[in-house]
Protein backbone atom coordinates (compact mmCIF):
# COMPACT_ATOMS: atom_id res chain seq x y z
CA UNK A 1 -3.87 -31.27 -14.66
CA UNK A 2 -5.75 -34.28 -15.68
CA UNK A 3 -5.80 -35.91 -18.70
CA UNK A 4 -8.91 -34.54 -20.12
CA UNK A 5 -7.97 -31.19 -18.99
CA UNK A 6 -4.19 -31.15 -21.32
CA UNK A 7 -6.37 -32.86 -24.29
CA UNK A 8 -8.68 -29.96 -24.05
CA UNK A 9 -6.09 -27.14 -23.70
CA UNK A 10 -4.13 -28.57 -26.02
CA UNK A 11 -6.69 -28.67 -28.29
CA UNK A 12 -8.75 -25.50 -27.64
CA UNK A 13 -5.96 -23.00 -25.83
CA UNK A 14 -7.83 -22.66 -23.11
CA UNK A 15 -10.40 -24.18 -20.16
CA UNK A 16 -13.06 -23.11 -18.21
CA UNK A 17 -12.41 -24.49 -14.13
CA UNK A 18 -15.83 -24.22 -12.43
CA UNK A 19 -15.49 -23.63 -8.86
CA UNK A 20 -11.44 -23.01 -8.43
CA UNK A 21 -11.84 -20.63 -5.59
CA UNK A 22 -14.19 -21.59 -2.44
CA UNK A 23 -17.30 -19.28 -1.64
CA UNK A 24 -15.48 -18.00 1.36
CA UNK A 25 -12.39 -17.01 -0.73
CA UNK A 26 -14.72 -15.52 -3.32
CA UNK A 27 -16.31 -12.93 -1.23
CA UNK A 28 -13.17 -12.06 0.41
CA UNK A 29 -11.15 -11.02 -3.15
CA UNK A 30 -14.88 -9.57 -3.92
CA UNK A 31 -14.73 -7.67 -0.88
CA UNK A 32 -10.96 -6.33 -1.60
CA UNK A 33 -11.61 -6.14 -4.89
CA UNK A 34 -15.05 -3.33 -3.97
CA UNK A 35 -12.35 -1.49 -1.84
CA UNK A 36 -9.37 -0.83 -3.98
CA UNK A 37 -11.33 0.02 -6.89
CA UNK A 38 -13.19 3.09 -4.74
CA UNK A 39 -9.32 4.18 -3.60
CA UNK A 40 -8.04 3.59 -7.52
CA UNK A 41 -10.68 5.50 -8.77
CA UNK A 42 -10.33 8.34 -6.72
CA UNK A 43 -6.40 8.60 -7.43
CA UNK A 44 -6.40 7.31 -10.90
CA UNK A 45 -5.79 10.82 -12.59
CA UNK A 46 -3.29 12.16 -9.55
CA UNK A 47 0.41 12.36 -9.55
CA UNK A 48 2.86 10.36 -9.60
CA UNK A 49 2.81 9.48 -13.29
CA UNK A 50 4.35 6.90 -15.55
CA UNK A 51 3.76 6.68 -18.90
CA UNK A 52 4.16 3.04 -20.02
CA UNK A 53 6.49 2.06 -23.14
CA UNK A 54 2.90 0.83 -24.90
CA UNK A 55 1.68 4.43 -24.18
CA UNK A 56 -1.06 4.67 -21.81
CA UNK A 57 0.09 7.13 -18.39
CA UNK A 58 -0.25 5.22 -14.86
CA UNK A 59 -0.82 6.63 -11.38
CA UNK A 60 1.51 4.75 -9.31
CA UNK A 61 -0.22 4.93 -5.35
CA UNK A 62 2.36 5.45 -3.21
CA UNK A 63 0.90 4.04 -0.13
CA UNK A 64 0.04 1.03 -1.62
CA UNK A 65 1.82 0.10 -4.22
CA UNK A 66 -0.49 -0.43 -7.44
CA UNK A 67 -0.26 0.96 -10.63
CA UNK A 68 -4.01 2.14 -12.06
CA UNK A 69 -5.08 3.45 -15.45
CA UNK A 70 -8.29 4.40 -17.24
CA UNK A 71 -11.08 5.56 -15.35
CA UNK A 72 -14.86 4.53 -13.80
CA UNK A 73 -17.08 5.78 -16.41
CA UNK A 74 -19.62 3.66 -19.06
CA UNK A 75 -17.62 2.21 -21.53
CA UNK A 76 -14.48 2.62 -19.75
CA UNK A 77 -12.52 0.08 -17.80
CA UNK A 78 -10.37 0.52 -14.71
CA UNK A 79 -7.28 -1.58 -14.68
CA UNK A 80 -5.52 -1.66 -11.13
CA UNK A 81 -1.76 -3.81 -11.52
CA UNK A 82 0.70 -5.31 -8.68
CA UNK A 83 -2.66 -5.16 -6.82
CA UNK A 84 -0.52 -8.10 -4.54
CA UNK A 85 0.82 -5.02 -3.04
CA UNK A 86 -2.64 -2.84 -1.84
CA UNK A 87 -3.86 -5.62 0.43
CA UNK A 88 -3.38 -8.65 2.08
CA UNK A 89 -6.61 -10.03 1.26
CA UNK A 90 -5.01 -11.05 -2.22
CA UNK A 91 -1.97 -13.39 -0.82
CA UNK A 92 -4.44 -16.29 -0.58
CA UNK A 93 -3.72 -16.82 -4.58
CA UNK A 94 0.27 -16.53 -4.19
CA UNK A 95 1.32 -20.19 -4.45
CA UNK A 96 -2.70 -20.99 -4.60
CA UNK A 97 -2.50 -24.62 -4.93
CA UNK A 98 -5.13 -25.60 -7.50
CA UNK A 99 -4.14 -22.93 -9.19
CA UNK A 100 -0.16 -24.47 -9.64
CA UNK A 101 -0.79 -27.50 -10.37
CA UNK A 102 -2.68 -26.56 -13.30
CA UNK A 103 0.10 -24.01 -14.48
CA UNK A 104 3.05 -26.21 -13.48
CA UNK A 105 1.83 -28.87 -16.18
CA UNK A 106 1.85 -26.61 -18.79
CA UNK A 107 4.96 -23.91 -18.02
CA UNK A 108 7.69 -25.86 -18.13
CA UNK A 109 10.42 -23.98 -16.51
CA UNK A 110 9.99 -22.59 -13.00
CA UNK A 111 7.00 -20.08 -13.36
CA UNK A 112 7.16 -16.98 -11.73
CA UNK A 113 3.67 -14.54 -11.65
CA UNK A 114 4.32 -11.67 -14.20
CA UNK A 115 0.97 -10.32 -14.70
CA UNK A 116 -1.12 -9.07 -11.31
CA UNK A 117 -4.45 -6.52 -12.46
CA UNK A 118 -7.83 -6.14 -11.61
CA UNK A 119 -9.92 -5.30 -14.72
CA UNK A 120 -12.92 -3.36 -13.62
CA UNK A 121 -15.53 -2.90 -16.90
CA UNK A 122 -18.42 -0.71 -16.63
CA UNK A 123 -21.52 -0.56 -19.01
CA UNK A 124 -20.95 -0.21 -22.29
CA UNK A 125 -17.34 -1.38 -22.24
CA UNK A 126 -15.71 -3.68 -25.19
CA UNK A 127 -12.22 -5.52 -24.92
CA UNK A 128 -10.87 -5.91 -28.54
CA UNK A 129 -10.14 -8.85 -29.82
CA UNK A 130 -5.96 -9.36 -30.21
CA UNK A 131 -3.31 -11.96 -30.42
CA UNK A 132 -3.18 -15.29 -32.21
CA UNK A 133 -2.08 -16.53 -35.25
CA UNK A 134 1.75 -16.04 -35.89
CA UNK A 135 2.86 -14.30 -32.78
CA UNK A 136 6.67 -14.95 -32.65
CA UNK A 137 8.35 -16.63 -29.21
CA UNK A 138 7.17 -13.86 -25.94
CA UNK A 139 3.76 -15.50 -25.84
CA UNK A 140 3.96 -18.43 -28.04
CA UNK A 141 2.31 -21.79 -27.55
CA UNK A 142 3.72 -25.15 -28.02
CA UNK A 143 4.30 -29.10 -27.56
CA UNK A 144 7.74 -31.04 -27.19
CA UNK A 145 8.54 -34.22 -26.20
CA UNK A 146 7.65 -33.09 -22.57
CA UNK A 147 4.09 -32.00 -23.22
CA UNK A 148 2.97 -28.67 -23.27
CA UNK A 149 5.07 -25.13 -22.88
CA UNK A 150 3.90 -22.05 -22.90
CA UNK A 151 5.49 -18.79 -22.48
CA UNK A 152 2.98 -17.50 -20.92
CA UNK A 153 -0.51 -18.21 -20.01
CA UNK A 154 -3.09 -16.39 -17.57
CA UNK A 155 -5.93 -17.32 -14.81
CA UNK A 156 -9.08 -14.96 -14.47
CA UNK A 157 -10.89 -15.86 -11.48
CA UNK A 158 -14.55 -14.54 -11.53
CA UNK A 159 -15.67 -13.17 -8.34
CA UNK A 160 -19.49 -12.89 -9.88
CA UNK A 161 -21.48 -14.18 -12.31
CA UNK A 162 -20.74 -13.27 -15.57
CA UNK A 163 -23.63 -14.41 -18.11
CA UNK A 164 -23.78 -13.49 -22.15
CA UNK A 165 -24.97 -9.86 -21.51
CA UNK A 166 -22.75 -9.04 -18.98
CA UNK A 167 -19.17 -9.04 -21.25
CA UNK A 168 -18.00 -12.40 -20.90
CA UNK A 169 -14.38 -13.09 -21.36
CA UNK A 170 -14.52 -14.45 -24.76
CA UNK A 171 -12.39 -16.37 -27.77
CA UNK A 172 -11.65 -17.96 -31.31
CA UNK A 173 -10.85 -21.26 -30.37
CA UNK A 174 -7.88 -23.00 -31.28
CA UNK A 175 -6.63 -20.07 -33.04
CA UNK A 176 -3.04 -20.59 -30.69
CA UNK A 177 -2.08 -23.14 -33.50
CA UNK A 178 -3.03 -20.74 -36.82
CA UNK A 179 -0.52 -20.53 -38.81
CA UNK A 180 -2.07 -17.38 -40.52
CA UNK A 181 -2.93 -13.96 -38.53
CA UNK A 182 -6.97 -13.34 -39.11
CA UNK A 183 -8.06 -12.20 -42.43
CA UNK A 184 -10.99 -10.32 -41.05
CA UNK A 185 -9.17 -7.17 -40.31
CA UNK A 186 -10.59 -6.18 -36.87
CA UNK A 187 -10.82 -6.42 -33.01
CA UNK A 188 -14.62 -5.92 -32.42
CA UNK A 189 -14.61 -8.37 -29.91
CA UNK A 190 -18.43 -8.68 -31.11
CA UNK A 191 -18.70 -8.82 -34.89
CA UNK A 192 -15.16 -11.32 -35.48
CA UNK A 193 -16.48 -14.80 -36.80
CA UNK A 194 -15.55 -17.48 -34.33
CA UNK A 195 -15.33 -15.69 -31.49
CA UNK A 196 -17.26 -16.80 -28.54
CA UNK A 197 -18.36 -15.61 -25.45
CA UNK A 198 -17.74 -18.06 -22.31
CA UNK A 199 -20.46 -17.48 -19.38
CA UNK A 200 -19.15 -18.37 -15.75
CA UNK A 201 -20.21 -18.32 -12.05
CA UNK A 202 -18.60 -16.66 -9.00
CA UNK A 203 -15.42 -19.01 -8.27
CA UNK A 204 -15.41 -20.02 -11.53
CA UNK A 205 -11.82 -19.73 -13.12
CA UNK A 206 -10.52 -19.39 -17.11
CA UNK A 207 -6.98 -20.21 -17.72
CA UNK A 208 -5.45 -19.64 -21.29
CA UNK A 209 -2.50 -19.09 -23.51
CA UNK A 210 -2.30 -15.50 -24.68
CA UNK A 211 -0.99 -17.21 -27.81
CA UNK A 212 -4.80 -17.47 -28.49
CA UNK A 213 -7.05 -15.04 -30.00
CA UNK A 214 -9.30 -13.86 -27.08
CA UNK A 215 -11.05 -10.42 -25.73
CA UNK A 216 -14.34 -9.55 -23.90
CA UNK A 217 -17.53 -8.96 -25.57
CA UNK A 218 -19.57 -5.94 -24.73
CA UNK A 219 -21.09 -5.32 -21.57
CA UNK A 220 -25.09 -4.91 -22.52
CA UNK A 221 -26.83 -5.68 -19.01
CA UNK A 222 -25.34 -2.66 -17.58
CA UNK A 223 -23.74 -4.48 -15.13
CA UNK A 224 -20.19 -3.60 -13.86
CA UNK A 225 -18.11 -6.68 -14.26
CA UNK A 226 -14.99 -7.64 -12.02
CA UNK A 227 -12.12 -9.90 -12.68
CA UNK A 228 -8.68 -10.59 -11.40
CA UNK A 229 -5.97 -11.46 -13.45
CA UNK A 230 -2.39 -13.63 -12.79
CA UNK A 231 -0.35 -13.94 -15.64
CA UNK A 232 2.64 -17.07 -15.37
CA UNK A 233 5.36 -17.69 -17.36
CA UNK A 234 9.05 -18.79 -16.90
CA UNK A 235 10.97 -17.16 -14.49
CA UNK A 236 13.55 -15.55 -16.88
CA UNK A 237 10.27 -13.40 -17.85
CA UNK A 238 9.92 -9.87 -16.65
CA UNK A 239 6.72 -8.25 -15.86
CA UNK A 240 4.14 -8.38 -18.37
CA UNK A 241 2.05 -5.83 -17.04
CA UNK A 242 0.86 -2.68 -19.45
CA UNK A 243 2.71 0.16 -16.57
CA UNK A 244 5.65 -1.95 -15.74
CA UNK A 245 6.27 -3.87 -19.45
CA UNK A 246 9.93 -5.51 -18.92
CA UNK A 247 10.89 -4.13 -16.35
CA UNK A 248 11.45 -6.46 -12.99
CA UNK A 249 8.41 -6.98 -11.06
CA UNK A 250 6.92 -4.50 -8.78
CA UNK A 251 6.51 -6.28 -5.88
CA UNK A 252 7.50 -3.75 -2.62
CA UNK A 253 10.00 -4.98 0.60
CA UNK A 254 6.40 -4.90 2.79
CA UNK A 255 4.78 -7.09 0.67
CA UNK A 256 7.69 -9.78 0.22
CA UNK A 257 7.92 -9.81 4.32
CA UNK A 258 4.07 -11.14 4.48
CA UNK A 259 5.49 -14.67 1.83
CA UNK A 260 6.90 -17.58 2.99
CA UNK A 261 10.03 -18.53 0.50
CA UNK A 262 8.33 -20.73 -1.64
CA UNK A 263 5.88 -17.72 -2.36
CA UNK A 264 9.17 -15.44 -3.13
CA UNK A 265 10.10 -17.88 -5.77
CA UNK A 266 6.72 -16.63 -7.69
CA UNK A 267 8.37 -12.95 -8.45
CA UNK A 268 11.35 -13.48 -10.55
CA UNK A 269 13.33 -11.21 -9.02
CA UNK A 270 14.09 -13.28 -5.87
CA UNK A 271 16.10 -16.04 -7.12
CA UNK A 272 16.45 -19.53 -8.64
């Protein structure tokens, strides 16, 4: 992480990385992406069940590995987790480089992945707005004499465009240093003053605290709109995904054999 980049994410809690992943490696997480959500949808409402400790009920696939919620209809969104496990087309961003040496300058103890889902939003669909403002230590953002630390912080890689009709991942900048929690008494991702939407390309990347205020503004184009999601924070962290909260990683024996041991040292469970 450059200089410009740690002013700027220091500043702003978050930055947009044009062009993170290569064209090739776009199309083939697009590609994967297409596939598991046809096999997600079509299991989503099937046994076996888990109900999460935040309260929505999982299927958990078990041939490959994923937990999935929600469901493929307008306004909906399909949320696929531990998606590392469904196919190997998704190791390429285990230990992806550019991606580390972003997140190494700002997680300051060994980071370990603790968030893995593939939001799928169809037409229609609003994320509300949530977190910043006082947040307490899980998520929390700060600055020591070593630079930056967060507790946790996530990368959405874009495998389309994504333009200001089409939902864009947006935010209320700088809200990870508020000292108040917002006054406006809402998550409508579209009416909360501040907020802005943040257009992108395919390959394009957004990495940001989840100390900051952030969501996805409604999807008017009637486009579908595809992200993945990695979610870092030290390795004492436990999974941070919605069907797994706290509890170790779900990460199965098959998938583990496919890493080399510096990729193990990404899933908390596998050591120091």
């Amino acid at each position: 992480m450059n200089d410009i980049q740690k002013y700027e994410f220091d500043r702003l809690g978050y930055l947009v990385i044009p062009g993170l992943l290569t064209p090739a490696e776009t199309q083939g997480l697009a590609a994967a992406v297409d596939a598991l959500e046809e096999h997600a949808a079509a299991h989503v409402k099937l046994p076996p069940r888990k109900t999460s400790v935040w309260g929505p009920e999982y299927h958990h696939s078990p041939d490959k590995g994923y937990f999935a919620s929600g469901e493929r209809e307008p306004g909906r969104t399909l949320i696929i987790e531990d998606f590392f496990n469904a196919d190997p087309a998704f190791d390429l961003l285990v230990e992806h480089a550019p991606t580390m040496a972003l997140i190494r300058a700002i997680v300051q103890e060994r980071p370990t992945i603790n968030n893995s889902e593939i939001r799928i939003r169809y037409r229609g669909n609003q994320t509300g707005a949530h977190m910043g403002g006082p947040i307490g230590s899980k998520y929390r953002y700060s600055f020591n004499r070593d630079g930056i630390d967060c507790m946790m912080v996530r990368m959405i890689y874009f495998l389309h465009d994504v333009g200001e009709d089409d939902g864009p991942f947006c935010v209320v900048p700088a809200t990870h240093k508020s000292n108040y929690n917002t006054p406006y008494g809402t998550n409508d991702s579209d009416a909360e003053p501040g907020m802005i939407g943040l257009p992108v390309k395919a390959g394009d990347a957004i990495l940001f605290t989840e100390h900051l205020r952030h969501g996805g503004k409604s999807i008017k184009s009637g486009r579908t709109r595809k992200t993945l999601h990695i979610g870092y924070g030290p390795f004492w962290m436990k999974s941070q995904n919605i069907g797994t909260m706290d509890e170790e990683q779900n990460i199965t024996p098959a998938t583990l054999a496919r890493y080399t041991p510096q990729q193990r040292q990404l899933f908390k469970s596998w050591g120091e």
